[in-house]
PDB file of N, CA and C in Angstrom:
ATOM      1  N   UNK A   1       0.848  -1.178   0.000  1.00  0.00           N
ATOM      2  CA  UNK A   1       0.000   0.000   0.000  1.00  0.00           C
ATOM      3  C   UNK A   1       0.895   1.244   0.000  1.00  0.00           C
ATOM      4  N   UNK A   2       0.548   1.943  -0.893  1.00  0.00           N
ATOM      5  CA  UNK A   2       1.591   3.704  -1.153  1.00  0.00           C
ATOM      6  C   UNK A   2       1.009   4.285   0.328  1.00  0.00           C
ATOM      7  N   UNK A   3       2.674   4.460   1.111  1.00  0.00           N
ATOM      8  CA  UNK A   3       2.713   5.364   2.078  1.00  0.00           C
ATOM      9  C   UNK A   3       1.956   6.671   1.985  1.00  0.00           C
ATOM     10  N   UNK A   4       2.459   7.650   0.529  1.00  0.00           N
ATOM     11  CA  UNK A   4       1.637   9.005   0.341  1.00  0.00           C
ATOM     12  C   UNK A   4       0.470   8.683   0.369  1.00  0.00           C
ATOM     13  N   UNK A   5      -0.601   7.711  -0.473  1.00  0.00           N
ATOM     14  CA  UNK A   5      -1.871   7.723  -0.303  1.00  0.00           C
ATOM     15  C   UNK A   5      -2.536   7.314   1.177  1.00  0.00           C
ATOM     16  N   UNK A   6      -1.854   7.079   1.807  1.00  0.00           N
ATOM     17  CA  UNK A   6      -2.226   6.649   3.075  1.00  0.00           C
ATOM     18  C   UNK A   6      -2.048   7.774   3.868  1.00  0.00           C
ATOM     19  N   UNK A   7      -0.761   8.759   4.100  1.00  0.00           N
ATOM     20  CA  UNK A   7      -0.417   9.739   4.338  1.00  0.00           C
ATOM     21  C   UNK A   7      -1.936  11.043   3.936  1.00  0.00           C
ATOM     22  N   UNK A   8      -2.735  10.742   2.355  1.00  0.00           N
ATOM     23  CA  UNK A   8      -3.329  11.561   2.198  1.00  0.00           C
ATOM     24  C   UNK A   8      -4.750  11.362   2.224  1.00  0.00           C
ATOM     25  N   UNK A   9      -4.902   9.893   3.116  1.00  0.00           N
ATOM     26  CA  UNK A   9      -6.247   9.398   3.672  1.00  0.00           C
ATOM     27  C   UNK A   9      -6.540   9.939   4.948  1.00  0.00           C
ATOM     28  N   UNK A  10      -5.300  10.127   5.856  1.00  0.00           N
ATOM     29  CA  UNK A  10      -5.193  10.444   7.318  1.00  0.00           C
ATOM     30  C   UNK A  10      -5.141  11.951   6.983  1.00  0.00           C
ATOM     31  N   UNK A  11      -4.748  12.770   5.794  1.00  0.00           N
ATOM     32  CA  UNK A  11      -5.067  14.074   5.925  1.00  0.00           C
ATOM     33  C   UNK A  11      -6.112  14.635   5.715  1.00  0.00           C
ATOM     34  N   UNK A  12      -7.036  13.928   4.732  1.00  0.00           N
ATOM     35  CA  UNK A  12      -8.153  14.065   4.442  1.00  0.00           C
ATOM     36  C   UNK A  12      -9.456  13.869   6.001  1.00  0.00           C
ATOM     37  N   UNK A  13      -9.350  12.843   6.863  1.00  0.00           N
ATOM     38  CA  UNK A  13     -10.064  12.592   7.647  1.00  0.00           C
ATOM     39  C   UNK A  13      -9.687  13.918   8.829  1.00  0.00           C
ATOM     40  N   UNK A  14      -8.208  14.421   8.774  1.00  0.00           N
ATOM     41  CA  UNK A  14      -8.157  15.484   9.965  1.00  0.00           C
ATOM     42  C   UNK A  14      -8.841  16.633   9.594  1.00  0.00           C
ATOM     43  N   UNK A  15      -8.243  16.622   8.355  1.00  0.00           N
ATOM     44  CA  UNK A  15      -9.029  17.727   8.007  1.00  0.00           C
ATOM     45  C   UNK A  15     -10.922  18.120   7.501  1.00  0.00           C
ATOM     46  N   UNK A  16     -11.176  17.183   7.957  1.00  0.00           N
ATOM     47  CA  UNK A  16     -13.438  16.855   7.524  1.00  0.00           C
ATOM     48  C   UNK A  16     -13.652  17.618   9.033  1.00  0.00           C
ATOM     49  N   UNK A  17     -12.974  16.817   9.982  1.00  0.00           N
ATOM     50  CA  UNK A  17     -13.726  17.747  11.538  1.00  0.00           C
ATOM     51  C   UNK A  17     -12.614  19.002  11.798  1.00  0.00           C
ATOM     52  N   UNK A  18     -13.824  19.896  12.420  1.00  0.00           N
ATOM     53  CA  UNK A  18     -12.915  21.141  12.944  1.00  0.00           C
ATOM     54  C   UNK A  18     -12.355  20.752  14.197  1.00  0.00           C
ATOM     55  N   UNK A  19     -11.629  21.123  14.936  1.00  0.00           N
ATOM     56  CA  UNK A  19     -11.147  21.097  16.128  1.00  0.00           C
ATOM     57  C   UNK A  19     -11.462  21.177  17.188  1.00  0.00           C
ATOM     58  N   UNK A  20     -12.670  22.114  17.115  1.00  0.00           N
ATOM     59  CA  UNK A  20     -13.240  22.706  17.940  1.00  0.00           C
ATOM     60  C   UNK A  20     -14.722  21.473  18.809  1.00  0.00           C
ATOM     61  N   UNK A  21     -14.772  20.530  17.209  1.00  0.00           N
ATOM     62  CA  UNK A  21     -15.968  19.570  17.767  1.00  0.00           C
ATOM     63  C   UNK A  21     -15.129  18.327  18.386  1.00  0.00           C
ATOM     64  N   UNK A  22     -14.224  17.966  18.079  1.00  0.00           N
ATOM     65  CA  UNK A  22     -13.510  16.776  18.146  1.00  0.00           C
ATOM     66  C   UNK A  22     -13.772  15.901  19.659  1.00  0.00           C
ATOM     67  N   UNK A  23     -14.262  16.457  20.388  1.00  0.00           N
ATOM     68  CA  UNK A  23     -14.309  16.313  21.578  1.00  0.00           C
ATOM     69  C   UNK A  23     -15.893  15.692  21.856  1.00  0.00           C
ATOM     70  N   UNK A  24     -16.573  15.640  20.448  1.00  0.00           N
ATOM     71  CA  UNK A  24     -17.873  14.826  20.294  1.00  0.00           C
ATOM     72  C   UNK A  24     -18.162  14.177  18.816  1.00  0.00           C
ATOM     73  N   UNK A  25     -17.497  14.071  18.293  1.00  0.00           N
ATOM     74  CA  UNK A  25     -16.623  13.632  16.922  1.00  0.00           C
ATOM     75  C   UNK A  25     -15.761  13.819  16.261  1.00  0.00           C
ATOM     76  N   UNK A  26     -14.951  12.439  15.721  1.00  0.00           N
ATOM     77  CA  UNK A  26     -13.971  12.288  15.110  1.00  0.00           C
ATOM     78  C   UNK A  26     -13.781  11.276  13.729  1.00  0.00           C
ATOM     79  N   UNK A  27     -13.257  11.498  13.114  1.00  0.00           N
ATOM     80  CA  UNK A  27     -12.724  10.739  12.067  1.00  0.00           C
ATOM     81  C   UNK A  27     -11.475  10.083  12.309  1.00  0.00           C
ATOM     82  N   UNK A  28     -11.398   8.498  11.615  1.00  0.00           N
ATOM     83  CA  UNK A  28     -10.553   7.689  11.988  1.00  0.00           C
ATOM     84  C   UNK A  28     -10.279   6.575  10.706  1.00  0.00           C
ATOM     85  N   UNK A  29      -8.841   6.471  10.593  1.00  0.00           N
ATOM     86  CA  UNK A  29      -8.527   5.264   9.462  1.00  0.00           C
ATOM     87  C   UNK A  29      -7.923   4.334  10.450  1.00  0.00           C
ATOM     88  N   UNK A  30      -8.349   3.011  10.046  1.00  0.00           N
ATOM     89  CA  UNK A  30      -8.488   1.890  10.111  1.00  0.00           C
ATOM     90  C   UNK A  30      -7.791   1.209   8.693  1.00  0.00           C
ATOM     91  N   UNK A  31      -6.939   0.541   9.130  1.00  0.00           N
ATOM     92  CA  UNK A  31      -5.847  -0.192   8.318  1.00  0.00           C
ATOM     93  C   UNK A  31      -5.818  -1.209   8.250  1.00  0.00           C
ATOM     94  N   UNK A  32      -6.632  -2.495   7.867  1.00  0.00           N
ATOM     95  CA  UNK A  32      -6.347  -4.110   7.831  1.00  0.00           C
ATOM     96  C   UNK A  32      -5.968  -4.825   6.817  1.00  0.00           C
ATOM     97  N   UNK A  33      -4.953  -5.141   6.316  1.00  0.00           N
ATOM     98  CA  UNK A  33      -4.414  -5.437   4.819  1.00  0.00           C
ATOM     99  C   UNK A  33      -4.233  -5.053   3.663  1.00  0.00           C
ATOM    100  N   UNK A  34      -4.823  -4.978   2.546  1.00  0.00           N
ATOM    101  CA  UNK A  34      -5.303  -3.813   1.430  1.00  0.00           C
ATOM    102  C   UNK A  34      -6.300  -3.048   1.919  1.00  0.00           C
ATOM    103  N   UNK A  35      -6.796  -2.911   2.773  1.00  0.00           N
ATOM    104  CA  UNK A  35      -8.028  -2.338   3.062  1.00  0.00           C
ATOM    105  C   UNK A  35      -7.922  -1.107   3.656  1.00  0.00           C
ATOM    106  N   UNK A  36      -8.410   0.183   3.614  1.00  0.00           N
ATOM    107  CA  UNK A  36      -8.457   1.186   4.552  1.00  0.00           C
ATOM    108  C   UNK A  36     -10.394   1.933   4.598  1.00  0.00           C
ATOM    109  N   UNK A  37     -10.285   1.908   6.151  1.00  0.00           N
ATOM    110  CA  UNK A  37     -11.752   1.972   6.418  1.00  0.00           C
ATOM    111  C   UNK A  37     -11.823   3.566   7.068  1.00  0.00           C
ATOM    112  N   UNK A  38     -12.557   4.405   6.254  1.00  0.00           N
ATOM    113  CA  UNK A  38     -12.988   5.512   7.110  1.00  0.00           C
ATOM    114  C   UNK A  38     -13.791   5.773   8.351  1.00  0.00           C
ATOM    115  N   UNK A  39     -13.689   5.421   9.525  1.00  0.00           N
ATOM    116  CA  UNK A  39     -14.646   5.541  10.469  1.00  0.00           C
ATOM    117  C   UNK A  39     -14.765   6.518  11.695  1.00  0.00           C
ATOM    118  N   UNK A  40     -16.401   7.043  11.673  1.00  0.00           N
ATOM    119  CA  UNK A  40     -17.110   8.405  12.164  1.00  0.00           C
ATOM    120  C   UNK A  40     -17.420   7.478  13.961  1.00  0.00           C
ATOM    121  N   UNK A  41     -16.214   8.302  14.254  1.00  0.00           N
ATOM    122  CA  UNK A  41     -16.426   7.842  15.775  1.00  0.00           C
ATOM    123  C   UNK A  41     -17.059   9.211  16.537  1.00  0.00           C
ATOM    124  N   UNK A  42     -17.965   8.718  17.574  1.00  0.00           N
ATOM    125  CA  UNK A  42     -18.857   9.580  18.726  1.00  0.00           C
ATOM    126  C   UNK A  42     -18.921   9.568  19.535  1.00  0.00           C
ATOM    127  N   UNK A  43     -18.938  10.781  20.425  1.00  0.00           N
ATOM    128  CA  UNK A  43     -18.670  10.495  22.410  1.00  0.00           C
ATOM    129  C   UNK A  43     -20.165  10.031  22.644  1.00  0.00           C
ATOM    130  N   UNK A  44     -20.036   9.191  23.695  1.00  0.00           N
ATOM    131  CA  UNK A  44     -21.365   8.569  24.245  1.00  0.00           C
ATOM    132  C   UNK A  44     -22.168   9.874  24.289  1.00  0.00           C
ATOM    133  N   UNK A  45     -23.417   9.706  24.467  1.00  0.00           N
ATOM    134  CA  UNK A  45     -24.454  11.135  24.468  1.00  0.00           C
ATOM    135  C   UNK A  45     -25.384  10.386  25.494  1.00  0.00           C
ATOM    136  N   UNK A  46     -25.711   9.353  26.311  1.00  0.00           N
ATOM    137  CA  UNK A  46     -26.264   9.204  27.096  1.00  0.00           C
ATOM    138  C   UNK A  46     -25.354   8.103  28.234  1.00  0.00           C
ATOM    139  N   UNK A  47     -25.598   8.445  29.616  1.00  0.00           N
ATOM    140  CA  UNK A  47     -25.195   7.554  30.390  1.00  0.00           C
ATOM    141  C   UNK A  47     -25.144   6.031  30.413  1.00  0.00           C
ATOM    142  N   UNK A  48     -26.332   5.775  30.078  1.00  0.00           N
ATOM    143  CA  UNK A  48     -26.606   4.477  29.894  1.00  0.00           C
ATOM    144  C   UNK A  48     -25.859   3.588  28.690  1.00  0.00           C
ATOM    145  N   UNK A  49     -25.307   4.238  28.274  1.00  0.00           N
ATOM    146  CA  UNK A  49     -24.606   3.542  27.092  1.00  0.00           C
ATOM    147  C   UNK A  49     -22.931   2.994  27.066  1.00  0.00           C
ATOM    148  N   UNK A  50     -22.748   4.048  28.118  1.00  0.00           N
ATOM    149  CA  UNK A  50     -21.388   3.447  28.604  1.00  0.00           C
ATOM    150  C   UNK A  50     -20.487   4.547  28.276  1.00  0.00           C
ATOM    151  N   UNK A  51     -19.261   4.398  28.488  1.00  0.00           N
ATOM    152  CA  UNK A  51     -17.986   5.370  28.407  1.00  0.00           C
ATOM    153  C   UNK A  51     -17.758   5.416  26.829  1.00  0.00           C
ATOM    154  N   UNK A  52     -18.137   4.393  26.183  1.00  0.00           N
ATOM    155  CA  UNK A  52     -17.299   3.594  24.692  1.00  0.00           C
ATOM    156  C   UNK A  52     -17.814   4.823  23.968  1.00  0.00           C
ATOM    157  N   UNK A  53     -16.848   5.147  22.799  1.00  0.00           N
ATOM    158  CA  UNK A  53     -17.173   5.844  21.845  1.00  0.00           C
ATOM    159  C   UNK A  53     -18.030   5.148  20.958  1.00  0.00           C
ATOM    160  N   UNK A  54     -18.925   5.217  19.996  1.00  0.00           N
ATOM    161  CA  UNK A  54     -19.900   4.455  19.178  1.00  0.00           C
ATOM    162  C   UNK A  54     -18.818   4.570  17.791  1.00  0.00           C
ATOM    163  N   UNK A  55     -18.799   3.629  16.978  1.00  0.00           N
ATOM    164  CA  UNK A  55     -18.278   3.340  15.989  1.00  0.00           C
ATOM    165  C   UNK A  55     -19.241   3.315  15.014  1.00  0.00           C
ATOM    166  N   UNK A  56     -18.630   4.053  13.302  1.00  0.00           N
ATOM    167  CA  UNK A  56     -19.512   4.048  12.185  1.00  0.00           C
ATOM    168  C   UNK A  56     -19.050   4.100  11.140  1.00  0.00           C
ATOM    169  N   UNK A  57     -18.795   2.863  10.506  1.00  0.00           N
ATOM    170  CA  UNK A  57     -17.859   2.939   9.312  1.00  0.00           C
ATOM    171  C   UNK A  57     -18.210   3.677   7.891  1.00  0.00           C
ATOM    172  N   UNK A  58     -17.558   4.785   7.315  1.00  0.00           N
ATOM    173  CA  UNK A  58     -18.435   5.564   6.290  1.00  0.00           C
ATOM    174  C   UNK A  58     -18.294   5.006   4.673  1.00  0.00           C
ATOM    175  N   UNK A  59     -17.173   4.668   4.564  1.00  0.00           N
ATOM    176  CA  UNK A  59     -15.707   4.237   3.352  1.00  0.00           C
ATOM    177  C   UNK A  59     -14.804   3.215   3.730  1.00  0.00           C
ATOM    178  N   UNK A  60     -14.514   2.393   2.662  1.00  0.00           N
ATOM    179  CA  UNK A  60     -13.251   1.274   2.493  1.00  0.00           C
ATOM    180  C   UNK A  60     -12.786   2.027   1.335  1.00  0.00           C
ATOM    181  N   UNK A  61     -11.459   2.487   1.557  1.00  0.00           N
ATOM    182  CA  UNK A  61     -10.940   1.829   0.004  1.00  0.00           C
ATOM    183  C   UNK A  61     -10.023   0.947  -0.136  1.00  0.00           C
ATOM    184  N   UNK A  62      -9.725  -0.294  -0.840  1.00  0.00           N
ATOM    185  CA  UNK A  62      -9.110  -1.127  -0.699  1.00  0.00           C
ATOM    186  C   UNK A  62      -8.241  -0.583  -2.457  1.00  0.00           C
ATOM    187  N   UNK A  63      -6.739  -0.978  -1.982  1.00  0.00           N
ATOM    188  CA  UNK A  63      -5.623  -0.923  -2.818  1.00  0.00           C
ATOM    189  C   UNK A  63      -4.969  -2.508  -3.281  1.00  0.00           C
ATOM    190  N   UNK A  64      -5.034  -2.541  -4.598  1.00  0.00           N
ATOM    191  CA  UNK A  64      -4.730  -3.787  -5.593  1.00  0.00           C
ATOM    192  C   UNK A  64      -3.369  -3.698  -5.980  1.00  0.00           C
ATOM    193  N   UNK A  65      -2.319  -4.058  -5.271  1.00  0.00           N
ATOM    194  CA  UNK A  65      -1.329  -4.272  -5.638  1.00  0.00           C
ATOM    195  C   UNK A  65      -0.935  -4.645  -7.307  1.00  0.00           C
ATOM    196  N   UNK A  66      -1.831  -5.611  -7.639  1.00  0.00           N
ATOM    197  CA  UNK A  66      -1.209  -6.272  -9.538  1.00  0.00           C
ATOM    198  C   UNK A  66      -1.933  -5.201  -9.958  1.00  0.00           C
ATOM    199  N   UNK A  67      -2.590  -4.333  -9.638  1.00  0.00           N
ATOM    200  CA  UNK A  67      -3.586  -3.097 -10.029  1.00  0.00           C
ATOM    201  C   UNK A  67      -2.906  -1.823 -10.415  1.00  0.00           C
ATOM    202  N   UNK A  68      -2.180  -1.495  -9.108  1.00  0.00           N
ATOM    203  CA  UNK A  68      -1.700  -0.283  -8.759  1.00  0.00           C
ATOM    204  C   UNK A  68      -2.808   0.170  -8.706  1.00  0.00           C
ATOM    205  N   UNK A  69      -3.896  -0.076  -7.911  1.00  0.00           N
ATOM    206  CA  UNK A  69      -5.112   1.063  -7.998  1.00  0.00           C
ATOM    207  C   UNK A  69      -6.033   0.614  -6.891  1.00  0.00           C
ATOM    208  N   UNK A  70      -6.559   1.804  -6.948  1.00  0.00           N
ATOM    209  CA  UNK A  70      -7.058   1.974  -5.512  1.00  0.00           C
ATOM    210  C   UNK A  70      -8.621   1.926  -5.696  1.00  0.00           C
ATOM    211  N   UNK A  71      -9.537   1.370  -5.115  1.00  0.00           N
ATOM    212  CA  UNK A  71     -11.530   1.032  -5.548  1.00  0.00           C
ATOM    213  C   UNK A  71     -11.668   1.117  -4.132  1.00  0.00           C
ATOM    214  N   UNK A  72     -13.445   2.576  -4.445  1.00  0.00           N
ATOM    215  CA  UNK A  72     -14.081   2.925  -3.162  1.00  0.00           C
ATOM    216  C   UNK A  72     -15.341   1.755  -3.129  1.00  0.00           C
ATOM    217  N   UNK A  73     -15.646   1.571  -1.881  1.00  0.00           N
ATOM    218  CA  UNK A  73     -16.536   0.773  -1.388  1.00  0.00           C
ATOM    219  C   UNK A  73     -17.831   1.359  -0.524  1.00  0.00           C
ATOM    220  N   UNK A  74     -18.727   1.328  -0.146  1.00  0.00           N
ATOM    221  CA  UNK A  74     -19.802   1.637   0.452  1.00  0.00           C
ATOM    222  C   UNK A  74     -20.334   0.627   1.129  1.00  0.00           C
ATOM    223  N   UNK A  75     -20.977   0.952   2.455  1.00  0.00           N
ATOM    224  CA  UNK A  75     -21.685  -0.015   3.129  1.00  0.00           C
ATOM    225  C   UNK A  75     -23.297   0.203   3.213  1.00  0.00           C
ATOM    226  N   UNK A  76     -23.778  -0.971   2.826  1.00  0.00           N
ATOM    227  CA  UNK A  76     -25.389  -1.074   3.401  1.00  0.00           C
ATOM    228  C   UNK A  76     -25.382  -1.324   4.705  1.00  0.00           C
ATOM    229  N   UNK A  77     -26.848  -1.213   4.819  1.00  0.00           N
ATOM    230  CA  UNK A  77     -27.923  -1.511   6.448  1.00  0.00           C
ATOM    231  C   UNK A  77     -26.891  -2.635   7.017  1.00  0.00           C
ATOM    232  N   UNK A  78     -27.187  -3.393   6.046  1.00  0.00           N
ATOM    233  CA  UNK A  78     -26.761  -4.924   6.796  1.00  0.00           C
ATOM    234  C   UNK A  78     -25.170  -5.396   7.272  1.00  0.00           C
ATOM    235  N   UNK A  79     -24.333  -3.928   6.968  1.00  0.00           N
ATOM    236  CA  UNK A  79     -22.891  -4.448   7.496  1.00  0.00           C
ATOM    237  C   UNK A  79     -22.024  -4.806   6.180  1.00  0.00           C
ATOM    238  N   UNK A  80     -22.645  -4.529   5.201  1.00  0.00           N
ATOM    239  CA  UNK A  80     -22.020  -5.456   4.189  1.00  0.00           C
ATOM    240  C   UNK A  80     -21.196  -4.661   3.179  1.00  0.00           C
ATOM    241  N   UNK A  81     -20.150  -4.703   2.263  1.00  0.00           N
ATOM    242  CA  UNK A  81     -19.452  -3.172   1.451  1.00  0.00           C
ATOM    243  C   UNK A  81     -19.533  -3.945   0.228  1.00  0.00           C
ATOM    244  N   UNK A  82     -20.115  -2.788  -0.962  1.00  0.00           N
ATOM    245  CA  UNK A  82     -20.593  -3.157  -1.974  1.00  0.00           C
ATOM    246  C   UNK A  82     -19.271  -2.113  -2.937  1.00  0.00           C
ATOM    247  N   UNK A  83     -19.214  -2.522  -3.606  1.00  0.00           N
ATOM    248  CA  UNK A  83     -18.066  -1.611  -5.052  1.00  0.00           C
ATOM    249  C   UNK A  83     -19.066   0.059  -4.977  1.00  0.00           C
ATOM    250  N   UNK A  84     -18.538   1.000  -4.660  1.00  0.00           N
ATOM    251  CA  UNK A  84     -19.114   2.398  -5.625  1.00  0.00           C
ATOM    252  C   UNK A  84     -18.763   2.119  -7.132  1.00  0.00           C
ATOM    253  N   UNK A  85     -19.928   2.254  -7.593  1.00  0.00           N
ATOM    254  CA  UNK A  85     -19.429   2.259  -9.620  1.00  0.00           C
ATOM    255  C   UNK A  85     -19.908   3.231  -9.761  1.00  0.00           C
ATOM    256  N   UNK A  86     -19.928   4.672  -9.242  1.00  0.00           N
ATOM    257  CA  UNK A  86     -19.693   5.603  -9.568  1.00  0.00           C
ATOM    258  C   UNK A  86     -18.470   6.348 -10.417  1.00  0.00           C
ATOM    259  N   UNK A  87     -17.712   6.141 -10.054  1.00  0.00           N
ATOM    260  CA  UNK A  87     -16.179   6.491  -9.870  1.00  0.00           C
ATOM    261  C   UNK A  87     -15.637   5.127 -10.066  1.00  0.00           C
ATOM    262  N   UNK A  88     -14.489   5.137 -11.523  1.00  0.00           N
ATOM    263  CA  UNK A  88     -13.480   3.906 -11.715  1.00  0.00           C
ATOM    264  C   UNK A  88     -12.521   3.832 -10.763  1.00  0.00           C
ATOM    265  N   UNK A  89     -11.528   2.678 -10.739  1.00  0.00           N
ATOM    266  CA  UNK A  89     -10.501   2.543  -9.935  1.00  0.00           C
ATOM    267  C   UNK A  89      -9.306   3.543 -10.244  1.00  0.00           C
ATOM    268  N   UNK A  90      -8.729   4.144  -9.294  1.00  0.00           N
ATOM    269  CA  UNK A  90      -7.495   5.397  -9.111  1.00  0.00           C
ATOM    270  C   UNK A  90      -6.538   4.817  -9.074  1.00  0.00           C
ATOM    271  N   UNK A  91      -4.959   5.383  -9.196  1.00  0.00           N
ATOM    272  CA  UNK A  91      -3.740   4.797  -9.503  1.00  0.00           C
ATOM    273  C   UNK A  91      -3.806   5.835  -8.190  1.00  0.00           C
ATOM    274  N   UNK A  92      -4.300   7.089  -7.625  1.00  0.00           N
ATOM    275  CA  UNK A  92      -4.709   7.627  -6.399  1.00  0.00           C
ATOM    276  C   UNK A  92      -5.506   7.900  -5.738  1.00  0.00           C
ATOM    277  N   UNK A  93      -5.435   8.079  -4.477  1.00  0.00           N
ATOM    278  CA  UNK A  93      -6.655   8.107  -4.019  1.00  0.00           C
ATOM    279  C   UNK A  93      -7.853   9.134  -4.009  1.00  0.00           C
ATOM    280  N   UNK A  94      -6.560  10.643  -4.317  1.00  0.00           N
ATOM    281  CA  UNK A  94      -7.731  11.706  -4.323  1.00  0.00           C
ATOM    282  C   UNK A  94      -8.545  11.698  -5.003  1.00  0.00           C
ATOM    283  N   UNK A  95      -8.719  11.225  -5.898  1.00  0.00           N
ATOM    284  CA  UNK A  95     -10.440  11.359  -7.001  1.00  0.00           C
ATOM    285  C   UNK A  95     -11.295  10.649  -6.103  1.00  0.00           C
ATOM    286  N   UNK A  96     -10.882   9.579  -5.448  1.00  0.00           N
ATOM    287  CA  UNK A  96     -12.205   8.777  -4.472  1.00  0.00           C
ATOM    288  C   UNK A  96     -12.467   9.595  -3.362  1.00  0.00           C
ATOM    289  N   UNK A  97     -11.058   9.931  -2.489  1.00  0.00           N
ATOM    290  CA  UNK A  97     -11.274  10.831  -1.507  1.00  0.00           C
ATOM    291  C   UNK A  97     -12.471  11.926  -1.754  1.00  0.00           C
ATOM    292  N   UNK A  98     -12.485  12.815  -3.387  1.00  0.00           N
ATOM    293  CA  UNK A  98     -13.062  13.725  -3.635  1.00  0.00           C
ATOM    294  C   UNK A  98     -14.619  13.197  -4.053  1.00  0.00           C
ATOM    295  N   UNK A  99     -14.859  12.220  -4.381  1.00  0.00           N
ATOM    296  CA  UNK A  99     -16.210  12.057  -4.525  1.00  0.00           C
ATOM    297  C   UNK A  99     -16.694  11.456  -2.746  1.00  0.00           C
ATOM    298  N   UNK A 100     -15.785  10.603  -1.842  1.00  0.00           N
ATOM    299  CA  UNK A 100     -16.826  10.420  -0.802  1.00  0.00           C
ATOM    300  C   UNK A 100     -16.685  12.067  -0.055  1.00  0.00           C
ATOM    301  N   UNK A 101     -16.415  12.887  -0.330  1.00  0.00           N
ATOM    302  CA  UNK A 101     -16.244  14.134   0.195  1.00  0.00           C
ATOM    303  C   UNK A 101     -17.407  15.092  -0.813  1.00  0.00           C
ATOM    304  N   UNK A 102     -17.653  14.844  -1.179  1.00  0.00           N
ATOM    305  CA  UNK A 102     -18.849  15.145  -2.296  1.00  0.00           C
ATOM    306  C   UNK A 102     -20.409  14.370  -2.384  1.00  0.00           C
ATOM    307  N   UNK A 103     -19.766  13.103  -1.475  1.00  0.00           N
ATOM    308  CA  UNK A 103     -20.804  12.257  -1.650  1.00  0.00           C
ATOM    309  C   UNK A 103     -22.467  12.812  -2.198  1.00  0.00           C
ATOM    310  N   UNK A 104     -22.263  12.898  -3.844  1.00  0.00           N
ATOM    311  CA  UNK A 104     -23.274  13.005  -4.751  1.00  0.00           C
ATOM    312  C   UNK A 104     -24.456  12.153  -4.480  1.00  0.00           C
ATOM    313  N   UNK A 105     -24.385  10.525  -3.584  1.00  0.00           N
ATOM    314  CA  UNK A 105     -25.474   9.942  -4.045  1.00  0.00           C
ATOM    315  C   UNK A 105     -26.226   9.985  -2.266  1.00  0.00           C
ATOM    316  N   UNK A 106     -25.042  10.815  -1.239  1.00  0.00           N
ATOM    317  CA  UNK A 106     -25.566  10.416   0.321  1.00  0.00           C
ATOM    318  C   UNK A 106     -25.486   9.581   0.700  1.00  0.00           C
ATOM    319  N   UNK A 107     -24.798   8.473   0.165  1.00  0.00           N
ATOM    320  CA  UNK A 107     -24.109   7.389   0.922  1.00  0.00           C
ATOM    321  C   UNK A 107     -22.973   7.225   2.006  1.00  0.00           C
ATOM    322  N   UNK A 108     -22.326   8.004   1.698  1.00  0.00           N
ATOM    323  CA  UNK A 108     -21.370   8.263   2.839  1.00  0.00           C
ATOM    324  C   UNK A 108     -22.039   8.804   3.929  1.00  0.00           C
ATOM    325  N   UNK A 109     -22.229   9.643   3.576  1.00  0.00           N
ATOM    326  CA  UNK A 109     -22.397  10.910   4.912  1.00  0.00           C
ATOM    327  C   UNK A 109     -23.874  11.386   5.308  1.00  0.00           C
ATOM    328  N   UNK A 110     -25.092  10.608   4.198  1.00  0.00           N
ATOM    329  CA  UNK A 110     -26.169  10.735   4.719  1.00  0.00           C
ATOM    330  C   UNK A 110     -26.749  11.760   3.960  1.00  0.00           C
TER     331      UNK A 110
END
C-alpha cells in the first residue's frame, strides 16, 4: 500500500472535523491489509450507554497491488461493502477521496 496515499487518507479525515468539535466527533482510518476503512467515531451522548465511543464505518478503500489502484466501497444496512461504480478505480486516491467528500449519491455521509 503507497505510504503518500495513506499519508493523504489520514489528511483528508483530519481535516473533515474542525477542532473545535472533536471532543464529540472524530474521524478515523483503520488499516487491515489492502483495506483502509474511514470511520465516524462519537462520544457517548447518554449515560446508559457506557464510556465507549460508538463506531460508524463511512468508506473502504481497498488498494490492488497487480492493479496499482485503488476502488471505493460503500456499506449497506446490513454491514455489508458493496463496489461504488460511480467512480473507476485510481492509480490515487484523491479522485475517491473527492467524490466520498462530495458524496453526490448520500451514501457516505447521509
Amino acid at each position: 500500500m503507497p505510504e503518500l496515499d495513506l499519508a493523504r487518507i489520514r489528511r483528508f479525515v483530519d481535516a473533515r472535523v474542525p477542532a473545535r468539535a472533536r471532543h464529540q466527533v472524530r474521524l478515523e482510518v483503520e488499516v487491515q491489509g489492502s483495506a483502509v476503512t474511514i470511520v465516524e467515531r462519537r462520544a457517548p451522548w447518554r449515560a446508559d450507554i457506557g464510556p465507549e465511543w460508538s463506531r460508524f464505518p463511512i468508506a473502504r478503500l481497498r488498494y490492488s497491488p497487480t492493479n496499482a489502484a485503488w476502488t471505493l466501497f460503500w456499506r449497506d444496512r446490513n454491514l455489508r461493502w458493496h463496489r461504488y461504480d460511480r467512480i473507476d478505480a485510481a492509480a490515487h486516491v484523491d479522485s475517491l477521496l473527492a467524490e466520498i467528500d462530495a458524496d453526490p449519491t448520500a451514501i457516505f455521509w447521509g
